[in-house]
PDB file of N, CA and C in Angstrom:
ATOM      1  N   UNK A   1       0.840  -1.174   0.000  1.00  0.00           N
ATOM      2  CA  UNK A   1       0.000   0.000   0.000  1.00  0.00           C
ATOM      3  C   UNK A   1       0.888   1.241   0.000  1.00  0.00           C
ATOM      4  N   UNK A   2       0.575   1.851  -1.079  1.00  0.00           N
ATOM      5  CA  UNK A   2       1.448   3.441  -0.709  1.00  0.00           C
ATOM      6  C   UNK A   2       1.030   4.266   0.057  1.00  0.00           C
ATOM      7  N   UNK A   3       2.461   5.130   0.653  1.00  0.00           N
ATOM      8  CA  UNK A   3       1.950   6.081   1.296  1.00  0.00           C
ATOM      9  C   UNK A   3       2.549   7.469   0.370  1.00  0.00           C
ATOM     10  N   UNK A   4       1.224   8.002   0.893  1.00  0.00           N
ATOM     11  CA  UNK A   4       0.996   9.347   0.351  1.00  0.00           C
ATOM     12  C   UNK A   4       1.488  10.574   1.396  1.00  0.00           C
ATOM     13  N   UNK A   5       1.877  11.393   0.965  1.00  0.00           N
ATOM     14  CA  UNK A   5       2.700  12.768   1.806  1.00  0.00           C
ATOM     15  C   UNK A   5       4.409  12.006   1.688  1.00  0.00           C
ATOM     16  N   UNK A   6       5.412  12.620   2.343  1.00  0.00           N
ATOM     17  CA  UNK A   6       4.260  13.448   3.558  1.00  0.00           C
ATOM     18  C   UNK A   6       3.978  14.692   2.800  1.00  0.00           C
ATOM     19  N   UNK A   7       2.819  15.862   3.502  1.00  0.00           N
ATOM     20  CA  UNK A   7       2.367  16.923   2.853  1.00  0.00           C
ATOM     21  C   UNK A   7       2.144  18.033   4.150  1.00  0.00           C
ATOM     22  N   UNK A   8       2.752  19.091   3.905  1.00  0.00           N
ATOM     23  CA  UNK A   8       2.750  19.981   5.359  1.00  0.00           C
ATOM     24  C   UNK A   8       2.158  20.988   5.170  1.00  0.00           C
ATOM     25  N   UNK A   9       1.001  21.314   6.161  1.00  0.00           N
ATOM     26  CA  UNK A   9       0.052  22.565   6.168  1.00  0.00           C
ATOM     27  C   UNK A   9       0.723  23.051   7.517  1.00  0.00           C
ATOM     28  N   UNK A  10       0.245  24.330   7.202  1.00  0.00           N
ATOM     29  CA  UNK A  10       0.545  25.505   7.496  1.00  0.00           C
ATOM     30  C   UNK A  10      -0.989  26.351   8.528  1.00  0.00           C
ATOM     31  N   UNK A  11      -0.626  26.733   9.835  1.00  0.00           N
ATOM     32  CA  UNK A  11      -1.965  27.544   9.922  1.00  0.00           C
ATOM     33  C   UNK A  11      -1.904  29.089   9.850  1.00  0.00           C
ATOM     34  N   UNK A  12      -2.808  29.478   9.088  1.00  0.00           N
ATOM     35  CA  UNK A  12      -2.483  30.741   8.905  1.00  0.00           C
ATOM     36  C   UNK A  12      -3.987  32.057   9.575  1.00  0.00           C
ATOM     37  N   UNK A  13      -4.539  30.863  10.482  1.00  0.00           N
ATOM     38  CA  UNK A  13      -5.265  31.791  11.492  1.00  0.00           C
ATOM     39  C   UNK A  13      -5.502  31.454  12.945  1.00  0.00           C
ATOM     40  N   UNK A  14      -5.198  32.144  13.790  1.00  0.00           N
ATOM     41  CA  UNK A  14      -5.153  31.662  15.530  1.00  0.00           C
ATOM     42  C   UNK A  14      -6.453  31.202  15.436  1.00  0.00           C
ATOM     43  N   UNK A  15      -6.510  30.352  16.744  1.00  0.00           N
ATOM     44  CA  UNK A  15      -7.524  29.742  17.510  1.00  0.00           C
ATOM     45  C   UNK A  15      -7.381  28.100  16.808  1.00  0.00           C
ATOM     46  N   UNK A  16      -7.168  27.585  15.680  1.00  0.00           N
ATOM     47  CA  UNK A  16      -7.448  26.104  14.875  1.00  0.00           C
ATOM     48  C   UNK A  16      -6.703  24.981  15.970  1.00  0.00           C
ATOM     49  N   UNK A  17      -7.761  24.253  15.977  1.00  0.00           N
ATOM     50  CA  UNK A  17      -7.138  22.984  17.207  1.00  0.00           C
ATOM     51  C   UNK A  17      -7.972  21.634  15.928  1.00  0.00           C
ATOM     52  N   UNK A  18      -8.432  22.105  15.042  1.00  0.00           N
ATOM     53  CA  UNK A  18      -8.522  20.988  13.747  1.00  0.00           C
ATOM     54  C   UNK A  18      -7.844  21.239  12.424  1.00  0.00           C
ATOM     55  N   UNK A  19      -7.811  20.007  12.036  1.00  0.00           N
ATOM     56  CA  UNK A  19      -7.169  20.448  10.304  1.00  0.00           C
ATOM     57  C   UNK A  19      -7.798  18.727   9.236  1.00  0.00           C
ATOM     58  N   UNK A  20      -8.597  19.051   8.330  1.00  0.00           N
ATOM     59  CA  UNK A  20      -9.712  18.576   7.781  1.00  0.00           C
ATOM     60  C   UNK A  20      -9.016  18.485   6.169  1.00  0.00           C
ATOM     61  N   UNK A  21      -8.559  17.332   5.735  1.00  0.00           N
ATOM     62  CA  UNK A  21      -7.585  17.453   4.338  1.00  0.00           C
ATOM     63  C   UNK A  21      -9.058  16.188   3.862  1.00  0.00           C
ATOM     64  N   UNK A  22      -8.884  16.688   2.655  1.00  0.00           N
ATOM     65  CA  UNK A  22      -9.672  16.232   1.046  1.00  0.00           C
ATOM     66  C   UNK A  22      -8.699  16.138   0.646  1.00  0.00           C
ATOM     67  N   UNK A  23      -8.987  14.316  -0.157  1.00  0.00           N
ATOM     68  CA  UNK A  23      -7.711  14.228  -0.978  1.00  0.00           C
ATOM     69  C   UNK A  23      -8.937  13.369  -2.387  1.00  0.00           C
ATOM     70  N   UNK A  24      -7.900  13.710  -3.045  1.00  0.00           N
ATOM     71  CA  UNK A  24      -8.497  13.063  -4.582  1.00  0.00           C
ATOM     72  C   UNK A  24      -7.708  11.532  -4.986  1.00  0.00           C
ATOM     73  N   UNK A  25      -8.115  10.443  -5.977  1.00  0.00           N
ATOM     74  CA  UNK A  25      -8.483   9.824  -6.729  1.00  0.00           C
ATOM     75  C   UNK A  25      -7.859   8.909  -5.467  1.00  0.00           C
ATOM     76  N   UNK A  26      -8.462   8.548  -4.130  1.00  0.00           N
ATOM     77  CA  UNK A  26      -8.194   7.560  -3.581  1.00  0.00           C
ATOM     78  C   UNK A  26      -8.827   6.296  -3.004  1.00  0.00           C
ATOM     79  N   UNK A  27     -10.254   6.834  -4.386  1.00  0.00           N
ATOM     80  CA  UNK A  27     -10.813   5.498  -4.327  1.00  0.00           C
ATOM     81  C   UNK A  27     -11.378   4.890  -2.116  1.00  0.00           C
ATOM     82  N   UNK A  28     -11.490   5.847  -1.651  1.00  0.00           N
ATOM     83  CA  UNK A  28     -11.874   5.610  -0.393  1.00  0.00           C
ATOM     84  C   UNK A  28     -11.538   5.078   0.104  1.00  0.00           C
ATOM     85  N   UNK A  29      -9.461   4.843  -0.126  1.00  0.00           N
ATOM     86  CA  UNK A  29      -9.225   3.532   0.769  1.00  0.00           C
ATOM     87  C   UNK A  29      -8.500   3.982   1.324  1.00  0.00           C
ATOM     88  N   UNK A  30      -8.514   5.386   2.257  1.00  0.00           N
ATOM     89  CA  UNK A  30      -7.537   6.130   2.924  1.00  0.00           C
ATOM     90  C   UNK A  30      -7.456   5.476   4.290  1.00  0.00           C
ATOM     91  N   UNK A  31      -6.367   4.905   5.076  1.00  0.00           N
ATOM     92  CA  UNK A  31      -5.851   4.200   5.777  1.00  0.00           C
ATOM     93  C   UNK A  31      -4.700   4.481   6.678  1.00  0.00           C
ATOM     94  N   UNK A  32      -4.995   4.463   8.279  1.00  0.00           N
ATOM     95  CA  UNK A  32      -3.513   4.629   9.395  1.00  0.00           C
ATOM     96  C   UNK A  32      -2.787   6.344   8.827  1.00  0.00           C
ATOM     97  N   UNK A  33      -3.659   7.621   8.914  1.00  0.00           N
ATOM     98  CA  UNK A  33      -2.946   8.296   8.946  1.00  0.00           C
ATOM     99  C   UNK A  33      -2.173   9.182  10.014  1.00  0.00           C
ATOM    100  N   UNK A  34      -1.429   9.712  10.250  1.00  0.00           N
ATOM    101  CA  UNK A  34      -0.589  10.203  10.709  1.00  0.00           C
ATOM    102  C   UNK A  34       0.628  11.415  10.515  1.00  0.00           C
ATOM    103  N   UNK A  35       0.909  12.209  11.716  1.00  0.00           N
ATOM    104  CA  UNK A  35       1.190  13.703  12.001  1.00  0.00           C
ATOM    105  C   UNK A  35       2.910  12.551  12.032  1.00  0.00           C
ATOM    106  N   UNK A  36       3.188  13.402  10.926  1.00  0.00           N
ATOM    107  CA  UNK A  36       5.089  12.803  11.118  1.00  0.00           C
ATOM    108  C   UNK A  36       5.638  13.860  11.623  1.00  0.00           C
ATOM    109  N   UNK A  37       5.423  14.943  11.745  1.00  0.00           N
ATOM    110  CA  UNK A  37       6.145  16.014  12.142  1.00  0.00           C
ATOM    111  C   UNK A  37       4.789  17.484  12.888  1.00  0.00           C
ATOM    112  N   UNK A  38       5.102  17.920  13.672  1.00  0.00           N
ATOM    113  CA  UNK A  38       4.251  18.689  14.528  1.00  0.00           C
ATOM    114  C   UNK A  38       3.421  18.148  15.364  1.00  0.00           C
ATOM    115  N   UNK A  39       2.771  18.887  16.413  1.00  0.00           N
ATOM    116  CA  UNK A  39       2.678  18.088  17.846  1.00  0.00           C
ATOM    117  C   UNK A  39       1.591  17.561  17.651  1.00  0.00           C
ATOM    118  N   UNK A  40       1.680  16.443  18.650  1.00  0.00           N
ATOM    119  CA  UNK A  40       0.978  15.529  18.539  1.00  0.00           C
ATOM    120  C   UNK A  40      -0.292  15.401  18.419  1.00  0.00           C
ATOM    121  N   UNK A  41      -1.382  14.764  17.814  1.00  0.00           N
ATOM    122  CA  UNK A  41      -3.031  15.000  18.224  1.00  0.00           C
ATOM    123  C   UNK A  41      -3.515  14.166  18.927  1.00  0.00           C
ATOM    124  N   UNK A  42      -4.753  14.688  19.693  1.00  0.00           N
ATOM    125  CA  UNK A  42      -5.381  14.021  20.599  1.00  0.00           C
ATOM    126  C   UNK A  42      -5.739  12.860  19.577  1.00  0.00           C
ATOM    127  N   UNK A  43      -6.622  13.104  18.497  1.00  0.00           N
ATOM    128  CA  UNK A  43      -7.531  12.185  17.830  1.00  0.00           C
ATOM    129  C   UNK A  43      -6.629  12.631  16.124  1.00  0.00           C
ATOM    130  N   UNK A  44      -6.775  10.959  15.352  1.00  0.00           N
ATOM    131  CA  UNK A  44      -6.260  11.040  14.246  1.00  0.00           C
ATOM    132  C   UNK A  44      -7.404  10.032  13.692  1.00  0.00           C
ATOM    133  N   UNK A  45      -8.102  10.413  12.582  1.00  0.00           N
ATOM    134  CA  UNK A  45      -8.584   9.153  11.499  1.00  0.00           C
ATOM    135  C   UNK A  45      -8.922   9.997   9.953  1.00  0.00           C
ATOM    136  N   UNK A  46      -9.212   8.935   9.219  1.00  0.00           N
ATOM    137  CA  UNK A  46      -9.118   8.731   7.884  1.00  0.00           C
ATOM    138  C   UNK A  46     -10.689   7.866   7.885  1.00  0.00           C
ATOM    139  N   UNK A  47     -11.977   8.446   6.699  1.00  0.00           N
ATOM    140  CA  UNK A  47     -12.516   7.659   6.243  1.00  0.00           C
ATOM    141  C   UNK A  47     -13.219   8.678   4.912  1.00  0.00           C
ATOM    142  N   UNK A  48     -13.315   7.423   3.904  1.00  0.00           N
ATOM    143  CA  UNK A  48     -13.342   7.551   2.624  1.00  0.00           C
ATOM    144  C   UNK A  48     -11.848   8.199   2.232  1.00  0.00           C
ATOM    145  N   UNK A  49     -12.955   9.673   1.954  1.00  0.00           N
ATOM    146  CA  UNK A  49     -10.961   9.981   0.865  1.00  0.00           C
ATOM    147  C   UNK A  49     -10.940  11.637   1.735  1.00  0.00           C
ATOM    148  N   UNK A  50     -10.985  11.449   3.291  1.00  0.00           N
ATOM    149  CA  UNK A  50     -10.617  12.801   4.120  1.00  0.00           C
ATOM    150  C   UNK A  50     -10.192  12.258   5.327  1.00  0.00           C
ATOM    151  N   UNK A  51      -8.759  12.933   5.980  1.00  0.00           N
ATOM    152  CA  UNK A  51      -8.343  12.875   6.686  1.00  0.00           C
ATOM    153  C   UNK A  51      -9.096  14.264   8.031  1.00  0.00           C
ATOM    154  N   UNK A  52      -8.972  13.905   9.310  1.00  0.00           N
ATOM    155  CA  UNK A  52      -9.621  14.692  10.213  1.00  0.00           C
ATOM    156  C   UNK A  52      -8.263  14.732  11.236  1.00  0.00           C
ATOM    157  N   UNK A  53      -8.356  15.496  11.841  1.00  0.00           N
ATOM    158  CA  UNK A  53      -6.734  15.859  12.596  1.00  0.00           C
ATOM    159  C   UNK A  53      -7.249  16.966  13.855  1.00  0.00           C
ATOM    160  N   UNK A  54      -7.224  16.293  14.944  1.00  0.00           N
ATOM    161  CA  UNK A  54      -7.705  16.905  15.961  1.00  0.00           C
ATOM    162  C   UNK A  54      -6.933  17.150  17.530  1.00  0.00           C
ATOM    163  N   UNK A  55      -6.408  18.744  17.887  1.00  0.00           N
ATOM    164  CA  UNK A  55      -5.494  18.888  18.921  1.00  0.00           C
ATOM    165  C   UNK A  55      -6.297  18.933  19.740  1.00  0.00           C
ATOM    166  N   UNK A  56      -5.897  18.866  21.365  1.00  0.00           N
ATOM    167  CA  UNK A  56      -6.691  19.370  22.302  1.00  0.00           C
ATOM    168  C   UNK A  56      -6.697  20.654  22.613  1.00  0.00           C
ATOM    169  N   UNK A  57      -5.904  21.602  22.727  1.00  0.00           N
ATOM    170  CA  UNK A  57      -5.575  23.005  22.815  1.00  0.00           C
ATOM    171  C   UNK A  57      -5.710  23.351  21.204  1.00  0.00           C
ATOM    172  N   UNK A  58      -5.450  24.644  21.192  1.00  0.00           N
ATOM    173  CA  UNK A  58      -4.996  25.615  19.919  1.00  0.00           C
ATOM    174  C   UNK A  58      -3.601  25.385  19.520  1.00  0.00           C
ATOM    175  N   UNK A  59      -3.811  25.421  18.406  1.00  0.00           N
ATOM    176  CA  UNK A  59      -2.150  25.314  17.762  1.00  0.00           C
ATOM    177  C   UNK A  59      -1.586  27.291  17.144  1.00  0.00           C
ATOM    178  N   UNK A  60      -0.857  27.311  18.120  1.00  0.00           N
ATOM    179  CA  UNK A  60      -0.260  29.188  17.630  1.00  0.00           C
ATOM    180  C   UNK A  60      -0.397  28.712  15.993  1.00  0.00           C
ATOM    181  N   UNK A  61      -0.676  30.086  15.877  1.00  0.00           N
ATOM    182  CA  UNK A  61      -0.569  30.615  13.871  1.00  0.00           C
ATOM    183  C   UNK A  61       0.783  30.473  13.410  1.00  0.00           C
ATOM    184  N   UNK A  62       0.890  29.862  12.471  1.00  0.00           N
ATOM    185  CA  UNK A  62       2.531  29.723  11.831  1.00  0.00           C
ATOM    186  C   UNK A  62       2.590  27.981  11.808  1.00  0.00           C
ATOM    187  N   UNK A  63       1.987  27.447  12.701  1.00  0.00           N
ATOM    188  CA  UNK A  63       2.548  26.096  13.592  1.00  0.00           C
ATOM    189  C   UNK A  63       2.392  25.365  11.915  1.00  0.00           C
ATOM    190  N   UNK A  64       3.188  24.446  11.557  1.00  0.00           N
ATOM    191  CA  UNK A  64       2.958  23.718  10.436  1.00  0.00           C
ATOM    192  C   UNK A  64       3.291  22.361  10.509  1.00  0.00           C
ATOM    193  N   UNK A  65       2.302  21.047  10.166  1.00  0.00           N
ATOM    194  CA  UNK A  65       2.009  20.068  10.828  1.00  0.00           C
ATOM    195  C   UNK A  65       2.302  19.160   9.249  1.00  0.00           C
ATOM    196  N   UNK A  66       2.776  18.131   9.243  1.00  0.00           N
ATOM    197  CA  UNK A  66       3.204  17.173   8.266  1.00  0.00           C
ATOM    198  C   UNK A  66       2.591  15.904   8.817  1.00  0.00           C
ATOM    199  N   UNK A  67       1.603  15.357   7.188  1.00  0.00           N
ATOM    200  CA  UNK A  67       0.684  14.421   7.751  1.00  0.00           C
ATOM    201  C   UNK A  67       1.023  13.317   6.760  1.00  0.00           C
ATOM    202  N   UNK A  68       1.058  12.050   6.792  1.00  0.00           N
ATOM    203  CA  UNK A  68       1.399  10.848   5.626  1.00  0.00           C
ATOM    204  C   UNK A  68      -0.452  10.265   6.041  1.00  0.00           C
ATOM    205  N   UNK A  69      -0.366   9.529   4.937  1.00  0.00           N
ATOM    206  CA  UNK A  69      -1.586   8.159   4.912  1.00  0.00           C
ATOM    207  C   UNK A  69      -1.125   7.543   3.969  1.00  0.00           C
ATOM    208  N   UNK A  70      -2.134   5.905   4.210  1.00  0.00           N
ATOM    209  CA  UNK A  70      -1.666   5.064   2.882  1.00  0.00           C
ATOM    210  C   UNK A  70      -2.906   5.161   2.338  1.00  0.00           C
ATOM    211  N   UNK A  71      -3.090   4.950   1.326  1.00  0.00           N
ATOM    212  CA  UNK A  71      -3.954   5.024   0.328  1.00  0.00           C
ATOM    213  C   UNK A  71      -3.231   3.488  -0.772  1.00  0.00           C
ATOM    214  N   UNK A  72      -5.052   2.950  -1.437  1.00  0.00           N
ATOM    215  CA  UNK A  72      -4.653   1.886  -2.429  1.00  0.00           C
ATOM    216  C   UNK A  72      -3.830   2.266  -3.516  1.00  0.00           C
ATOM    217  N   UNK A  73      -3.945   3.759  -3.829  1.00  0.00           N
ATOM    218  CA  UNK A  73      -3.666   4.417  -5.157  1.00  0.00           C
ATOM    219  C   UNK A  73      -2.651   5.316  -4.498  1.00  0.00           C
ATOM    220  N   UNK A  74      -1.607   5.037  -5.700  1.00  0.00           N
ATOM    221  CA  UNK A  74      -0.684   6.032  -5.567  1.00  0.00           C
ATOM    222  C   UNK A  74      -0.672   7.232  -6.267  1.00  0.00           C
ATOM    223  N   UNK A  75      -1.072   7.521  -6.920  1.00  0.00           N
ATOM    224  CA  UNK A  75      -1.742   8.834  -7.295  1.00  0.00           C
ATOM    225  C   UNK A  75      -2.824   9.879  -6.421  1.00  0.00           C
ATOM    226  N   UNK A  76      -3.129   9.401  -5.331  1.00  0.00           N
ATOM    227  CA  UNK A  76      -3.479   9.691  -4.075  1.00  0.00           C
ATOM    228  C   UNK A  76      -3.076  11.063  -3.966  1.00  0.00           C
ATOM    229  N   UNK A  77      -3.910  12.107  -4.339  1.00  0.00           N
ATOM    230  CA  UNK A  77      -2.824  13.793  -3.800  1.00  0.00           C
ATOM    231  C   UNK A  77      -4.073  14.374  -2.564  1.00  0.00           C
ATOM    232  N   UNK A  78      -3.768  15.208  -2.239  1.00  0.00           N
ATOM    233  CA  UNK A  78      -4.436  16.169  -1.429  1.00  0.00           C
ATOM    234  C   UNK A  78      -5.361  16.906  -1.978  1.00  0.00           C
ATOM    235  N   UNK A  79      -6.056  17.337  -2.348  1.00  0.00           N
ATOM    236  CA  UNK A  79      -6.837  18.328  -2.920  1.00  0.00           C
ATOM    237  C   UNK A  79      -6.850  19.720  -2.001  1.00  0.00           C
ATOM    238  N   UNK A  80      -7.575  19.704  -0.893  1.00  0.00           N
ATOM    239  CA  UNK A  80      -8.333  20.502  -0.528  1.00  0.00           C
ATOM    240  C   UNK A  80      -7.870  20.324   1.574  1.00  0.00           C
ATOM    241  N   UNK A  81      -8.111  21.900   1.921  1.00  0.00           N
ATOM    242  CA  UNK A  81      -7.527  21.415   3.159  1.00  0.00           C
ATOM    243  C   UNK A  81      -8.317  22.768   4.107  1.00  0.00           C
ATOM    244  N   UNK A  82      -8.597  22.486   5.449  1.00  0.00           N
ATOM    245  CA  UNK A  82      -9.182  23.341   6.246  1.00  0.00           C
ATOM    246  C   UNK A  82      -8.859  23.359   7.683  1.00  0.00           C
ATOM    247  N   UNK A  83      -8.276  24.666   8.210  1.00  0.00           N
ATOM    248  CA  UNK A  83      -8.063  24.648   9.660  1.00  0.00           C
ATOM    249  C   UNK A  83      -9.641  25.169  10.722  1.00  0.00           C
ATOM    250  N   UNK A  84      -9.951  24.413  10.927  1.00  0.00           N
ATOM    251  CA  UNK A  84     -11.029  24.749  12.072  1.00  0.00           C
ATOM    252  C   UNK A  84     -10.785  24.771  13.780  1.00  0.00           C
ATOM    253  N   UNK A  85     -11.675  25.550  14.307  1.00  0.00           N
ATOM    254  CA  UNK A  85     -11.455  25.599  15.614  1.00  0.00           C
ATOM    255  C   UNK A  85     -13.117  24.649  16.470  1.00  0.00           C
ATOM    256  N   UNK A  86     -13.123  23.272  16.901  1.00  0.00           N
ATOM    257  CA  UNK A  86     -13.698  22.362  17.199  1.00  0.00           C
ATOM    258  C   UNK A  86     -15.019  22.385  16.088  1.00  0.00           C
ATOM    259  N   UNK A  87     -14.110  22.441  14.886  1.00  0.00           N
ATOM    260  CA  UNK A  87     -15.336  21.865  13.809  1.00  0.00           C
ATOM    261  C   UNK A  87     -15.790  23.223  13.069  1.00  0.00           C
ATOM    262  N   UNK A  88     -15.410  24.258  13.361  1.00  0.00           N
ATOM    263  CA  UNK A  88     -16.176  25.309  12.834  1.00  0.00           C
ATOM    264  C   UNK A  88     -15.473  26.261  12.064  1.00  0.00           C
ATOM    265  N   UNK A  89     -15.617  26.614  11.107  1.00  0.00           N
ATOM    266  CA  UNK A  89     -15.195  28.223  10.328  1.00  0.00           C
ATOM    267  C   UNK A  89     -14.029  29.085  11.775  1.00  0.00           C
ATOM    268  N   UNK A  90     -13.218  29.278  10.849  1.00  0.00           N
ATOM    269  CA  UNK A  90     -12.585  30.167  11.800  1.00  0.00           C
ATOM    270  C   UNK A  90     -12.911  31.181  10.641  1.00  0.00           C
ATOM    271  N   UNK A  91     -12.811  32.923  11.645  1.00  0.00           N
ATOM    272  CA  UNK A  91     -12.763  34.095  11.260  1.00  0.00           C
ATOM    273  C   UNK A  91     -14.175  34.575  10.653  1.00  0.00           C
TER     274      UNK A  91
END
């Protein structure tokens, strides 16, 4: 199974203690992902083709977090990505 990333976001507004990645052509078999670099999360999972990434505190603005998954497909990219603060729109 390949893994996909790693791929490192960036937060670029205070308060985000989530980070919510859309990824494309992975066929829904996104699998065991994981923060290789930046602090640790309370809660980590993967189902279909979106990863969910959840701190217990706030992560300061700047903080930039590097995430891998395996996916069936290696063509597996990221699409789309969102920092929230417990689920919601920041700003």
């Amino acid at each position: 199974m390949p893994t996909i990333g790693p791929h490192r976001f960036t937060i670029t507004a205070p308060g985000a203690n989530d980070l919510h990645i859309l990824y494309r052509f992975s066929g829904g078999s996104l699998r065991d992902p994981r923060v290789v670099d930046g602090p640790p999360p309370q809660t980590i999972g993967a189902k279909h083709n979106r990863v969910d990434i959840k701190w217990k505190d706030p992560l300061p603005q700047g903080t930039t977090v590097t995430v891998e998954v395996d996916s069936d497909f290696a063509g597996t990219t990221p699409v789309d990505y969102v920092f929230t603060r417990d689920g919601q729109p920041l700003g």
